[in-house]
PDB file of N, CA and C in Angstrom:
ATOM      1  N   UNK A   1       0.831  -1.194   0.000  1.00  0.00           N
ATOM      2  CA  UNK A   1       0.000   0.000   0.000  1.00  0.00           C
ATOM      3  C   UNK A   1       0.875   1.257   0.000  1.00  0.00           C
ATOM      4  N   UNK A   2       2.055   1.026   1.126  1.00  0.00           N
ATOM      5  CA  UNK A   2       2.561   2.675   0.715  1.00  0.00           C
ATOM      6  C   UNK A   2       3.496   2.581  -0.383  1.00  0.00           C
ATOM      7  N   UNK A   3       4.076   1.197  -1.233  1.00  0.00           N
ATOM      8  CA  UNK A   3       4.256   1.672  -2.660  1.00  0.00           C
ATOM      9  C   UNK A   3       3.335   2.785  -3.607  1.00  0.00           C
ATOM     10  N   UNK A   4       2.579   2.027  -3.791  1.00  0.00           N
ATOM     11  CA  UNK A   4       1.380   2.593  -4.528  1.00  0.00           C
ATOM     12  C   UNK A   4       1.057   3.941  -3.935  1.00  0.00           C
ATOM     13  N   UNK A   5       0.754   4.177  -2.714  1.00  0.00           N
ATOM     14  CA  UNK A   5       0.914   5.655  -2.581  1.00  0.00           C
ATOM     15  C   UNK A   5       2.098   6.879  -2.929  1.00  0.00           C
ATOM     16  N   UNK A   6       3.255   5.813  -2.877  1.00  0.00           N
ATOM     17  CA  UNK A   6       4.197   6.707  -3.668  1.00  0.00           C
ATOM     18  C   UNK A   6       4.073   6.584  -4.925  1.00  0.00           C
ATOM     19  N   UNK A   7       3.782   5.724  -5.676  1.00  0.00           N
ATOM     20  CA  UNK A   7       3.522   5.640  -7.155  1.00  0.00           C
ATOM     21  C   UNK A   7       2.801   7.114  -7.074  1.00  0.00           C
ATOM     22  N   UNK A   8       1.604   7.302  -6.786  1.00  0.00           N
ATOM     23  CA  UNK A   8       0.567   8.295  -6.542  1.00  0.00           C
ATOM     24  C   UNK A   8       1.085   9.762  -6.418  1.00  0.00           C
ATOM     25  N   UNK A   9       1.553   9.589  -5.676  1.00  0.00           N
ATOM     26  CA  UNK A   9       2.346  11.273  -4.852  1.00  0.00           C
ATOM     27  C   UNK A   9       3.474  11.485  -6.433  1.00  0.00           C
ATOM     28  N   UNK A  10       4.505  10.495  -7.103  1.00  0.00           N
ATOM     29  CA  UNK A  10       4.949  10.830  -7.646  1.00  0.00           C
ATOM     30  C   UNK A  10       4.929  11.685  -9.329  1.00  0.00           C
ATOM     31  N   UNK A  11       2.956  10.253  -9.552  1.00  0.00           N
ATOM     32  CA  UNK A  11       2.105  11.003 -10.566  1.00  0.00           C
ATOM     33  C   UNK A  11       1.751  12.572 -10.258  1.00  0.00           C
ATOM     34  N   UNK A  12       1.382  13.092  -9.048  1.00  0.00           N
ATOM     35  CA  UNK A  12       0.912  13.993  -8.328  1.00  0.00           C
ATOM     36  C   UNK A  12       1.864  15.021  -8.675  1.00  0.00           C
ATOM     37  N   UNK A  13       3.313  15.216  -8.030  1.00  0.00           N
ATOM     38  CA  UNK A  13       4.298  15.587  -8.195  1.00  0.00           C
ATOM     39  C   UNK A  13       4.864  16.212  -9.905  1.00  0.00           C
ATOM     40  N   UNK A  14       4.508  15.195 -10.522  1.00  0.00           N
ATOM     41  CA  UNK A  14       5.174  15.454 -12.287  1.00  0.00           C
ATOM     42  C   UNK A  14       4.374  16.278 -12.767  1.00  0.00           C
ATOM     43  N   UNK A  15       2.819  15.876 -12.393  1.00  0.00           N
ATOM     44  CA  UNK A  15       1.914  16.565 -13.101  1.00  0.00           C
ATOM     45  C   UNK A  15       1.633  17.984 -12.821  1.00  0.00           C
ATOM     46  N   UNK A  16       1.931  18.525 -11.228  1.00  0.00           N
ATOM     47  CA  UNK A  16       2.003  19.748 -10.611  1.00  0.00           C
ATOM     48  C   UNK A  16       3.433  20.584 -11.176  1.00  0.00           C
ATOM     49  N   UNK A  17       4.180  19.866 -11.817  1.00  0.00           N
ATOM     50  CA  UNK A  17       5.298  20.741 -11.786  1.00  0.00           C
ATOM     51  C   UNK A  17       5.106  20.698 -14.038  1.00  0.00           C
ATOM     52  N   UNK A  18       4.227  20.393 -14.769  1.00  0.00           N
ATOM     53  CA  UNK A  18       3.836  20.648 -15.867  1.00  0.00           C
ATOM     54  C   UNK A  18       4.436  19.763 -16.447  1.00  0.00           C
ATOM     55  N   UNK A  19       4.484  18.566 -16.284  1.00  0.00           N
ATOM     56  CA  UNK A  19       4.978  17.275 -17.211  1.00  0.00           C
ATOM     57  C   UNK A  19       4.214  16.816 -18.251  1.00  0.00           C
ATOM     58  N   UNK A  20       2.680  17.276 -17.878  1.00  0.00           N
ATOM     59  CA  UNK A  20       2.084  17.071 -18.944  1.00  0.00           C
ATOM     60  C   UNK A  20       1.425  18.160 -19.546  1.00  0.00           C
ATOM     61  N   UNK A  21       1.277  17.996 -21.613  1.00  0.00           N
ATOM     62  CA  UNK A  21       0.978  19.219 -22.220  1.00  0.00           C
ATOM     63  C   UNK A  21       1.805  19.442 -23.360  1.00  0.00           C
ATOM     64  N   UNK A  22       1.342  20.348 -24.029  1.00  0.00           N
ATOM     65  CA  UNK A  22       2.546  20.407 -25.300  1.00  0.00           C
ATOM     66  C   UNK A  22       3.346  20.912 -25.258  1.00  0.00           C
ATOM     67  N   UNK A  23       3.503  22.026 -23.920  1.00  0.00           N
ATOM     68  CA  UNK A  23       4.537  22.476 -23.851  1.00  0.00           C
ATOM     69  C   UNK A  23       5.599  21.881 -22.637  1.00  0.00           C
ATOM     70  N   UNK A  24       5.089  20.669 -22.086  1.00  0.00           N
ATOM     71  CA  UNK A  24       6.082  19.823 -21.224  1.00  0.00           C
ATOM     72  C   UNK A  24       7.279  19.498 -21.835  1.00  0.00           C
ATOM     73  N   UNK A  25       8.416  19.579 -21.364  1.00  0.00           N
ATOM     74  CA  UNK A  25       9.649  18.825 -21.693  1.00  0.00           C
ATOM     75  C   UNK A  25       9.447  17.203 -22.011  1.00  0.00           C
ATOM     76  N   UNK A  26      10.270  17.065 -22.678  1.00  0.00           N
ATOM     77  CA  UNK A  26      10.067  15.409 -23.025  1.00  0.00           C
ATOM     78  C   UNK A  26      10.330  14.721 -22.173  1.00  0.00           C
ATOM     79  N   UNK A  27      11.443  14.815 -21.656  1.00  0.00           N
ATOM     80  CA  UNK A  27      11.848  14.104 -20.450  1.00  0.00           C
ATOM     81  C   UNK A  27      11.135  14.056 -18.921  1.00  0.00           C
ATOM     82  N   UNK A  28      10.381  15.175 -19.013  1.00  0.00           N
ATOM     83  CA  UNK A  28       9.481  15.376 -17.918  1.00  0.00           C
ATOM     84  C   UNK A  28       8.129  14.417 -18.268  1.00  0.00           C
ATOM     85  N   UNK A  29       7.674  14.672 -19.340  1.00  0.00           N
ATOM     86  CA  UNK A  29       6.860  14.087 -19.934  1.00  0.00           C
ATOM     87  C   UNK A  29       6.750  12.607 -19.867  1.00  0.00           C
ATOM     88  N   UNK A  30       8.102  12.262 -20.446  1.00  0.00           N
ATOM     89  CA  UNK A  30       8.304  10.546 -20.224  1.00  0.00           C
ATOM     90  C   UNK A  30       8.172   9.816 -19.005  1.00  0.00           C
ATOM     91  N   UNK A  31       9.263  10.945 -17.953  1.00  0.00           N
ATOM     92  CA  UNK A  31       8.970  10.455 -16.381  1.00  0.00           C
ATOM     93  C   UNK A  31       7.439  10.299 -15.921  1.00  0.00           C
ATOM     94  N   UNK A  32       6.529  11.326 -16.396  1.00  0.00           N
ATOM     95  CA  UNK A  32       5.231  11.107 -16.173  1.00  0.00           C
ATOM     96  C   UNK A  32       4.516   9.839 -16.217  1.00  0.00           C
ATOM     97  N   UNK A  33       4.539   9.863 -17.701  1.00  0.00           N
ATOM     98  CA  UNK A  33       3.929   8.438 -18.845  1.00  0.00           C
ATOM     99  C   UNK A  33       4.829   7.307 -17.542  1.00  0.00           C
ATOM    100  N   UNK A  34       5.621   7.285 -17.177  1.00  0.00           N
ATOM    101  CA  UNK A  34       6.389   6.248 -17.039  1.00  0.00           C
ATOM    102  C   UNK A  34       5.762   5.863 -15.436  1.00  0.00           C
ATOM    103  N   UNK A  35       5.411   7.203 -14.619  1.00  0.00           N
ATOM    104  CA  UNK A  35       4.807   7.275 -13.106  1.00  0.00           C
ATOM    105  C   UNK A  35       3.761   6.512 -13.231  1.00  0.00           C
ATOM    106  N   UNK A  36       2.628   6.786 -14.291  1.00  0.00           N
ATOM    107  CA  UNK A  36       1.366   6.533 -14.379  1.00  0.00           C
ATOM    108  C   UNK A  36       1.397   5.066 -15.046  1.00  0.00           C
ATOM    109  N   UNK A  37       2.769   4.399 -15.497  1.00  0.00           N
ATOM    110  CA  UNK A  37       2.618   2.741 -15.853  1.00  0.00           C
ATOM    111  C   UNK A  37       2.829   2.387 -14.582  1.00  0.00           C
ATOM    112  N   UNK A  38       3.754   2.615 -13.842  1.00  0.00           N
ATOM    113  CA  UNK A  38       4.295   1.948 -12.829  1.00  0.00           C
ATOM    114  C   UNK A  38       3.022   1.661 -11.957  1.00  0.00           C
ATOM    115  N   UNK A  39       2.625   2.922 -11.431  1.00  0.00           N
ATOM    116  CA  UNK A  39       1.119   3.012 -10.368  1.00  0.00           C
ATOM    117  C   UNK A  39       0.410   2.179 -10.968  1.00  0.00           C
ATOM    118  N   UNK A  40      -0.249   2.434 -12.179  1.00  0.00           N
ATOM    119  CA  UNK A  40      -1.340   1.370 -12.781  1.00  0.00           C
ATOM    120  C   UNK A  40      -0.972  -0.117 -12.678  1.00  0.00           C
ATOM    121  N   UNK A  41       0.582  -0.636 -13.281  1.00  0.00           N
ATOM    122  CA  UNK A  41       1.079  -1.482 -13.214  1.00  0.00           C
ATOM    123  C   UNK A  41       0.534  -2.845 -11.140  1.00  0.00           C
ATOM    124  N   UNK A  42       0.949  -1.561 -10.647  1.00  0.00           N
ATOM    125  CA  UNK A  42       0.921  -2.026  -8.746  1.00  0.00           C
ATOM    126  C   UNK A  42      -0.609  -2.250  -8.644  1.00  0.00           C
ATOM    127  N   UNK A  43      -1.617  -1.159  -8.871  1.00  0.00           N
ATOM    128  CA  UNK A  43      -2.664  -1.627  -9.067  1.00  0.00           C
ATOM    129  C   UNK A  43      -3.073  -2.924  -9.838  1.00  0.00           C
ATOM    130  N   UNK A  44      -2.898  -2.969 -11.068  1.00  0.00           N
ATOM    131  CA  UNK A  44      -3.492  -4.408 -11.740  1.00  0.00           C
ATOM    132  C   UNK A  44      -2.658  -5.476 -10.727  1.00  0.00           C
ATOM    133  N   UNK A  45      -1.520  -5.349  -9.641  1.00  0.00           N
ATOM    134  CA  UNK A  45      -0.575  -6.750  -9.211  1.00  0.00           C
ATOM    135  C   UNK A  45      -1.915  -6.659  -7.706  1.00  0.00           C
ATOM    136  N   UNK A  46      -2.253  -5.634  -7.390  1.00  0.00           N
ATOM    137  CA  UNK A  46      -3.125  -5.611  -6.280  1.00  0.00           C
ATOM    138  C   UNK A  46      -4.806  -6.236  -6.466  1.00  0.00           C
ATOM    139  N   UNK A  47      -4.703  -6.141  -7.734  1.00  0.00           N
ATOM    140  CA  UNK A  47      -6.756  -6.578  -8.520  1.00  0.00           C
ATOM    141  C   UNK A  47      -7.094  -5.588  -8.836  1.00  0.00           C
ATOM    142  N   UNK A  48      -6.554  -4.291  -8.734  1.00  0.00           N
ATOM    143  CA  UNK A  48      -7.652  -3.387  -9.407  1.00  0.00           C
ATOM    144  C   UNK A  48      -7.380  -2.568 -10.736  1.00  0.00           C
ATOM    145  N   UNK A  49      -8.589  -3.643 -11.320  1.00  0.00           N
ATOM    146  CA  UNK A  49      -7.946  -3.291 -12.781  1.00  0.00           C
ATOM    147  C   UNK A  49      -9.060  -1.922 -12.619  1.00  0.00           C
ATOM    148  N   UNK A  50     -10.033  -2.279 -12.251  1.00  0.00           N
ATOM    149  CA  UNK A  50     -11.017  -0.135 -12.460  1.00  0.00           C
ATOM    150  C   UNK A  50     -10.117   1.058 -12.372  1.00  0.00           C
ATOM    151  N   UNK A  51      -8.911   0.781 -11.579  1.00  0.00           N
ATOM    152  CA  UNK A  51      -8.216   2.059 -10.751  1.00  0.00           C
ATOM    153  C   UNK A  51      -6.530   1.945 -11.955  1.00  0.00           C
ATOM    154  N   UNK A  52      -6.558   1.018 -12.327  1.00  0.00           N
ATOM    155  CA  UNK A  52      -5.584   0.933 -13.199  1.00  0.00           C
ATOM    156  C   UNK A  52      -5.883   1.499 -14.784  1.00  0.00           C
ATOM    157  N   UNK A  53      -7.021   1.378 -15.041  1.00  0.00           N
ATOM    158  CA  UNK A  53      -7.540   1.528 -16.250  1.00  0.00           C
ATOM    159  C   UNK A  53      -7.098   3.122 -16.895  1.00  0.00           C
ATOM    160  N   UNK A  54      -7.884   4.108 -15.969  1.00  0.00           N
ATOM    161  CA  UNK A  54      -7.502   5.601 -16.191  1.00  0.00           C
ATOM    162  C   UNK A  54      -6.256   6.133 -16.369  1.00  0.00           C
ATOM    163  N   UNK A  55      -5.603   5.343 -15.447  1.00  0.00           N
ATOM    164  CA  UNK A  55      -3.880   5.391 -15.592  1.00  0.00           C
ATOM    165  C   UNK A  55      -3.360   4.866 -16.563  1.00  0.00           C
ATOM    166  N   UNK A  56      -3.645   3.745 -17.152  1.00  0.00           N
ATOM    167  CA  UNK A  56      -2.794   3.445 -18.174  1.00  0.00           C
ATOM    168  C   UNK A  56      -3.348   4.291 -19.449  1.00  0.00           C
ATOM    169  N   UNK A  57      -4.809   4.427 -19.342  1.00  0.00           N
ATOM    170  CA  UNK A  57      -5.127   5.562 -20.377  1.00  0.00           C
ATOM    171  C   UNK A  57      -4.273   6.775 -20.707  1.00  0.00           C
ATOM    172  N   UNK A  58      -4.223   7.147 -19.428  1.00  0.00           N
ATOM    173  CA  UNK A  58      -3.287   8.680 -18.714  1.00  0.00           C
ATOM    174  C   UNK A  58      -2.163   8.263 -19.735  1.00  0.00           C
ATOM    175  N   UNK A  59      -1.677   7.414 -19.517  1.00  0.00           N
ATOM    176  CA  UNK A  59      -0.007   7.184 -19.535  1.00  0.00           C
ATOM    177  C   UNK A  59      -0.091   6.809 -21.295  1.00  0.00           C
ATOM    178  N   UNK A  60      -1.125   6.468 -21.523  1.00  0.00           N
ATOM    179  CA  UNK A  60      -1.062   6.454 -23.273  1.00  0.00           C
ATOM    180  C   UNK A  60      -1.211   7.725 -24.142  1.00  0.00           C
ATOM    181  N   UNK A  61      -1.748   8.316 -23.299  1.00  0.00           N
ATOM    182  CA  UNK A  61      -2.195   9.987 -23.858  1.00  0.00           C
ATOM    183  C   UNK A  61      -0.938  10.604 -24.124  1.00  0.00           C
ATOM    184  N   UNK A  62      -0.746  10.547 -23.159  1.00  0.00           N
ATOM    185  CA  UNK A  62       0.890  11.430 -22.971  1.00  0.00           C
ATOM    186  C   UNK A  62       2.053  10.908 -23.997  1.00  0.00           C
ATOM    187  N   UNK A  63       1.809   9.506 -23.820  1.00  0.00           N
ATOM    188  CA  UNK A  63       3.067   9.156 -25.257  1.00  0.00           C
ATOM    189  C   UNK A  63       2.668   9.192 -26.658  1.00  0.00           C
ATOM    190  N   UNK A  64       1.468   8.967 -26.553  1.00  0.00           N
ATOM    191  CA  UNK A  64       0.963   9.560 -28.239  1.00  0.00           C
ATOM    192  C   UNK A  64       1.781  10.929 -27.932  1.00  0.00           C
ATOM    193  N   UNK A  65       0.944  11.812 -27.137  1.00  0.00           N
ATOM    194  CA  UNK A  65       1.159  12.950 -27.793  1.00  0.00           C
ATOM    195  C   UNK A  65       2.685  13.305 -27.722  1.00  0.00           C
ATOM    196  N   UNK A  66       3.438  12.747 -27.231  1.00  0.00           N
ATOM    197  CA  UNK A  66       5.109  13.029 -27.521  1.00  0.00           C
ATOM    198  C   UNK A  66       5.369  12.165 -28.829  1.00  0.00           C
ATOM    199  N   UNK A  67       5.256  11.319 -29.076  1.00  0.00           N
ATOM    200  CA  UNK A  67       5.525  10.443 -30.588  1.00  0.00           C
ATOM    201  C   UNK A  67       4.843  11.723 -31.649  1.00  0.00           C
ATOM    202  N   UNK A  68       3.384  12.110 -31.404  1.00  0.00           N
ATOM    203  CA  UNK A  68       3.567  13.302 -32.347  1.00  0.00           C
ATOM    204  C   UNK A  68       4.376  14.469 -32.319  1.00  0.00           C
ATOM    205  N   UNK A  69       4.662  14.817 -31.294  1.00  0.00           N
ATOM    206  CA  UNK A  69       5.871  15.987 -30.821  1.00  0.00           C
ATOM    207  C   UNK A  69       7.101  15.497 -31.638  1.00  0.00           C
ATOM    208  N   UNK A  70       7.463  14.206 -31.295  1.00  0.00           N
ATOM    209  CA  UNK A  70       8.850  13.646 -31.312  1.00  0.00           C
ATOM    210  C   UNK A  70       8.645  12.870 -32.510  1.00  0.00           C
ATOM    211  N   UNK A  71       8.395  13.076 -34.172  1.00  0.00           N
ATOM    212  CA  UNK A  71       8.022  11.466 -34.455  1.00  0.00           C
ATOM    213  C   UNK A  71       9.326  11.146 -34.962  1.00  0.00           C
ATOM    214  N   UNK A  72      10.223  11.831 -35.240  1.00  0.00           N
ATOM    215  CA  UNK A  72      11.447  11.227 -35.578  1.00  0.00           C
ATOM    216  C   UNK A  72      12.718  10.374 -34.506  1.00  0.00           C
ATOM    217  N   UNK A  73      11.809  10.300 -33.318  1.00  0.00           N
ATOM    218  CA  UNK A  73      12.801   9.909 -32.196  1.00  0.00           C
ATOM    219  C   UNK A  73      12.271   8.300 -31.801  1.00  0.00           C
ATOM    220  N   UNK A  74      12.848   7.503 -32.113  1.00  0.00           N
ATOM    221  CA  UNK A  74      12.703   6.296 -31.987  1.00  0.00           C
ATOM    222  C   UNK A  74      12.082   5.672 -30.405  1.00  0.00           C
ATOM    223  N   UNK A  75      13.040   6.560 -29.523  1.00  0.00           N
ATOM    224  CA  UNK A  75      12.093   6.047 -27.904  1.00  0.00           C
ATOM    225  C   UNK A  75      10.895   6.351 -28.067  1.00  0.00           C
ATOM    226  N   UNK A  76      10.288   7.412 -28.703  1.00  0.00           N
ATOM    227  CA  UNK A  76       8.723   8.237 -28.446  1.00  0.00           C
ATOM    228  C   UNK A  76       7.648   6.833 -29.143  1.00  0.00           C
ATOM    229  N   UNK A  77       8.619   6.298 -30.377  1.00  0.00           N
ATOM    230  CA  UNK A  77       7.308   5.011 -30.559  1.00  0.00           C
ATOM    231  C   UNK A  77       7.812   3.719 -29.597  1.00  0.00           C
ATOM    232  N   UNK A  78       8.646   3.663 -29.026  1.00  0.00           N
ATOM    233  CA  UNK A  78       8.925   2.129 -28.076  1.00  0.00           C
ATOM    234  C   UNK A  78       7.938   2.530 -26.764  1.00  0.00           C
ATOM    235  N   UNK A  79       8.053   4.414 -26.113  1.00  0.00           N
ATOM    236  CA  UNK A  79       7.362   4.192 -25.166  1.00  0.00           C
ATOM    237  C   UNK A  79       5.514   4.079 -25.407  1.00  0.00           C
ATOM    238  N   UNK A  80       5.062   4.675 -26.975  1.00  0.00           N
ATOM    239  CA  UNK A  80       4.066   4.245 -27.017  1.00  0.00           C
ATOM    240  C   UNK A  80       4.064   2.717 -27.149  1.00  0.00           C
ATOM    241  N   UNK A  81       4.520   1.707 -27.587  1.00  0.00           N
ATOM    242  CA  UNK A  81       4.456   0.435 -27.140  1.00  0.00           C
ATOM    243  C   UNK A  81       4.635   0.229 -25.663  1.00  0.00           C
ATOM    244  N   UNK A  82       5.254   0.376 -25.006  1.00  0.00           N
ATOM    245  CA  UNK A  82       5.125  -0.066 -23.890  1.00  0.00           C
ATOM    246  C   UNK A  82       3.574   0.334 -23.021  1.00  0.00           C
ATOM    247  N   UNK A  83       3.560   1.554 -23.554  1.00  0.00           N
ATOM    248  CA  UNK A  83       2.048   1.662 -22.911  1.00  0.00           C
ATOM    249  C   UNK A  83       1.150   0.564 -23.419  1.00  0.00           C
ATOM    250  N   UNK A  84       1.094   0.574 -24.736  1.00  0.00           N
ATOM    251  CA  UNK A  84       0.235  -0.561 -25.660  1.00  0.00           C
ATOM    252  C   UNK A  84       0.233  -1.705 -25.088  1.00  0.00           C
ATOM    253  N   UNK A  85       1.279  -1.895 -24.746  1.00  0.00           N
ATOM    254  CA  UNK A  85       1.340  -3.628 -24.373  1.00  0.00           C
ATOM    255  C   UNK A  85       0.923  -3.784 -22.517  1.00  0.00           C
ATOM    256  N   UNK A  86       1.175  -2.535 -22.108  1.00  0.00           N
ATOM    257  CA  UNK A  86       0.578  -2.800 -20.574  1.00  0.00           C
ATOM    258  C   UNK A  86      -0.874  -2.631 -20.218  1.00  0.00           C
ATOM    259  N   UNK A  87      -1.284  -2.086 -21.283  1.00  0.00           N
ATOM    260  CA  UNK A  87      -3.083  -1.553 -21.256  1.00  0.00           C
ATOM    261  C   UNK A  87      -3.482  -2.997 -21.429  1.00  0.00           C
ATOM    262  N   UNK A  88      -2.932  -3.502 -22.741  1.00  0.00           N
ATOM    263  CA  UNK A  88      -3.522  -4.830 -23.419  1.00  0.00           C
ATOM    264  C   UNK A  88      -3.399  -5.828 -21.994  1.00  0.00           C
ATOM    265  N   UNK A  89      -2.322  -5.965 -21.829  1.00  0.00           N
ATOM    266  CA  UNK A  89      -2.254  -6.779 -20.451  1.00  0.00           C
ATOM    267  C   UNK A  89      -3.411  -6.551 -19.756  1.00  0.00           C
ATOM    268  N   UNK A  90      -3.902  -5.788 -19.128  1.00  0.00           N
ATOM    269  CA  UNK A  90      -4.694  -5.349 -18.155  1.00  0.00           C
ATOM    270  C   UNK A  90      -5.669  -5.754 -18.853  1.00  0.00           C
ATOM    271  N   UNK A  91      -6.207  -5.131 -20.547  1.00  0.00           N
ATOM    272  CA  UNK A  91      -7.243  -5.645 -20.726  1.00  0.00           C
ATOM    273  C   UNK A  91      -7.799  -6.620 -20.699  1.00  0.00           C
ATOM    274  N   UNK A  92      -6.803  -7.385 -20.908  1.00  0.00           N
ATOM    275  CA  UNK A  92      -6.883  -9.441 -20.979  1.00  0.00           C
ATOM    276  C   UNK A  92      -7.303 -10.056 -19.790  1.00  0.00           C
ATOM    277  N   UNK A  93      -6.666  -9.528 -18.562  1.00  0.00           N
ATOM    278  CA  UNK A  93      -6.822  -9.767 -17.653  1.00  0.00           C
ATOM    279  C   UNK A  93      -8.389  -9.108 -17.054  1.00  0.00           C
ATOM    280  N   UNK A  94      -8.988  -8.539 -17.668  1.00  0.00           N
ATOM    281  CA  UNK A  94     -10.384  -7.997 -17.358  1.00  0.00           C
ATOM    282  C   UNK A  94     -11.351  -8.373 -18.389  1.00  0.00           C
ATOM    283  N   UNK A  95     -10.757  -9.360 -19.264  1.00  0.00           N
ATOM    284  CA  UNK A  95     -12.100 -10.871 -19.743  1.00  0.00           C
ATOM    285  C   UNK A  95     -12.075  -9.279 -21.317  1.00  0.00           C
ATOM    286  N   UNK A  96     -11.453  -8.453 -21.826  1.00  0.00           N
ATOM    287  CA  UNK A  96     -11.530  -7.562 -22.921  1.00  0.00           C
ATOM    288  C   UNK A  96     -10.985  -8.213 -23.928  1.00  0.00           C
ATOM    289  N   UNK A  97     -11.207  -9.245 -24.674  1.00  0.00           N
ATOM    290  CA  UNK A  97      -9.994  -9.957 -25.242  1.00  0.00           C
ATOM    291  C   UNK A  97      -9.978  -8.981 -26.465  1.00  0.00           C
ATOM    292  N   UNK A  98     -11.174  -8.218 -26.997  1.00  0.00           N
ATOM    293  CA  UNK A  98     -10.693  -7.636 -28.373  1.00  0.00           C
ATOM    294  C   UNK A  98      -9.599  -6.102 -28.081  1.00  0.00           C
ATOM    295  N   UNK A  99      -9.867  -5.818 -27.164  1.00  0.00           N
ATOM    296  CA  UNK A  99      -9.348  -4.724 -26.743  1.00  0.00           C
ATOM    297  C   UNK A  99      -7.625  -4.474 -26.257  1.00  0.00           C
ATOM    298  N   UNK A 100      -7.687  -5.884 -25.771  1.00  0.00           N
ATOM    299  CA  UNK A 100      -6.343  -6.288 -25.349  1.00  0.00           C
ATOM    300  C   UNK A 100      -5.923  -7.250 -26.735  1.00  0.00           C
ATOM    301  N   UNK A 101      -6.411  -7.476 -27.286  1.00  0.00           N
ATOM    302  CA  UNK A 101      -5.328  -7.932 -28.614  1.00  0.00           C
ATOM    303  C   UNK A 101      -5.173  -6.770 -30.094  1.00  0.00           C
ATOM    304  N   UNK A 102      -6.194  -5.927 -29.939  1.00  0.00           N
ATOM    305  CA  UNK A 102      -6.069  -4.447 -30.526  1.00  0.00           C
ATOM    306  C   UNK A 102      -4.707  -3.459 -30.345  1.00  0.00           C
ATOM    307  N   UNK A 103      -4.450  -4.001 -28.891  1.00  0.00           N
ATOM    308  CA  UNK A 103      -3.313  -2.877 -28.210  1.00  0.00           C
ATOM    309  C   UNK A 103      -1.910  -3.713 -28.064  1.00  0.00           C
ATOM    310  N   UNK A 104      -2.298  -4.909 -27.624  1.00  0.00           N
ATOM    311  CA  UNK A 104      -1.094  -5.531 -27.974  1.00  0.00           C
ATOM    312  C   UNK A 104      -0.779  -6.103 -29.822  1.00  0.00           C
ATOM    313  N   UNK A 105      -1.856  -6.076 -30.934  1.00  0.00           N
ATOM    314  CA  UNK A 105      -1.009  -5.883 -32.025  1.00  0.00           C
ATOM    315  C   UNK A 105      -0.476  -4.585 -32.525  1.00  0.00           C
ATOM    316  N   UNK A 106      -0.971  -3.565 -32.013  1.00  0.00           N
ATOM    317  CA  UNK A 106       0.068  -2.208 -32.347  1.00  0.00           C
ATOM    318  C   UNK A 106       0.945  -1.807 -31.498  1.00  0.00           C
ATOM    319  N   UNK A 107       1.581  -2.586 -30.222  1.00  0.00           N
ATOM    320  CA  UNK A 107       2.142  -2.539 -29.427  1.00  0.00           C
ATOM    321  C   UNK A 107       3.189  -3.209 -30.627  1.00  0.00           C
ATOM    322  N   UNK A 108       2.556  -4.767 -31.227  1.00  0.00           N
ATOM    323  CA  UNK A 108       3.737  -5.477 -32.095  1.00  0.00           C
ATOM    324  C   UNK A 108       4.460  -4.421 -32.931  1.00  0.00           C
ATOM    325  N   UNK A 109       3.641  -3.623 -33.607  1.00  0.00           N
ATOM    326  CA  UNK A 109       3.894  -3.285 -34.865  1.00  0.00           C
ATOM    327  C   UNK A 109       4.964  -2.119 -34.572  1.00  0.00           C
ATOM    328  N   UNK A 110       4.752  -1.625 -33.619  1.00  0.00           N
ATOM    329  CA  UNK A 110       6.064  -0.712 -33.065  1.00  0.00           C
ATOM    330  C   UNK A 110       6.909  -1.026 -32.920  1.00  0.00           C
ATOM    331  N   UNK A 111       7.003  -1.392 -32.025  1.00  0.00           N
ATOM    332  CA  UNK A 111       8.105  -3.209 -31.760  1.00  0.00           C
ATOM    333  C   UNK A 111       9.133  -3.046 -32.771  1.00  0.00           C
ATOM    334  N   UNK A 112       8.388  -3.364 -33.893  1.00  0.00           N
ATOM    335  CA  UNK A 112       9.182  -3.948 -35.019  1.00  0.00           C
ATOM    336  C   UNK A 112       9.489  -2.883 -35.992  1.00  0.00           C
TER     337      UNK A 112
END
């Protein structure tokens, strides 16, 4: 539990100091995207995929919108896969099978 509350405080933290937005730094930005897998991540290991869901949403928003910021930078499409492939996870695990094989095949296609 007080992982996850630091997961929390740290989403809290990035987002108060302007990590997210178009005019966020990338790197601020990424740390964000990256707060909001981790937290969601602890949630789905705890059961709650409801409380995980928004977060991994969160955390997909944010790397789209840096892959469009960034599209020539190769991390900006790996971290939109990684979001892809942790949503899909979650989805699978919440009986979504089209939803979670939607996100994990464009999770592939980045990938590659």
């Amino acid at each position: 539990a007080e992982a996850r509350a630091d997961c929390r405080a740290a989403v809290e933290v990035l987002a108060a100091a302007g990590a997210e937005g178009p005019t966020a730094a990338p790197e601020d930005a990424y740390a964000l995207a990256s707060a909001l897998t981790i937290h969601a991540n602890s949630l789905v290991d705890a059961g709650d995929l409801d409380g995980a869901r928004p977060l991994y949403a969160r955390g997909l928003v944010v790397r789209e919108a840096l892959r469009a910021r960034l599209p020539n930078d190769p991390n900006a499409a790996l971290q939109v896969a990684t979001s892809l492939e942790r949503f899909g996870i979650m989805k699978a695990k919440d009986d979504d099978r089209a939803g979670a094989l939607a996100d994990l095949r464009r999770a592939v296609e980045l990938y590659e």
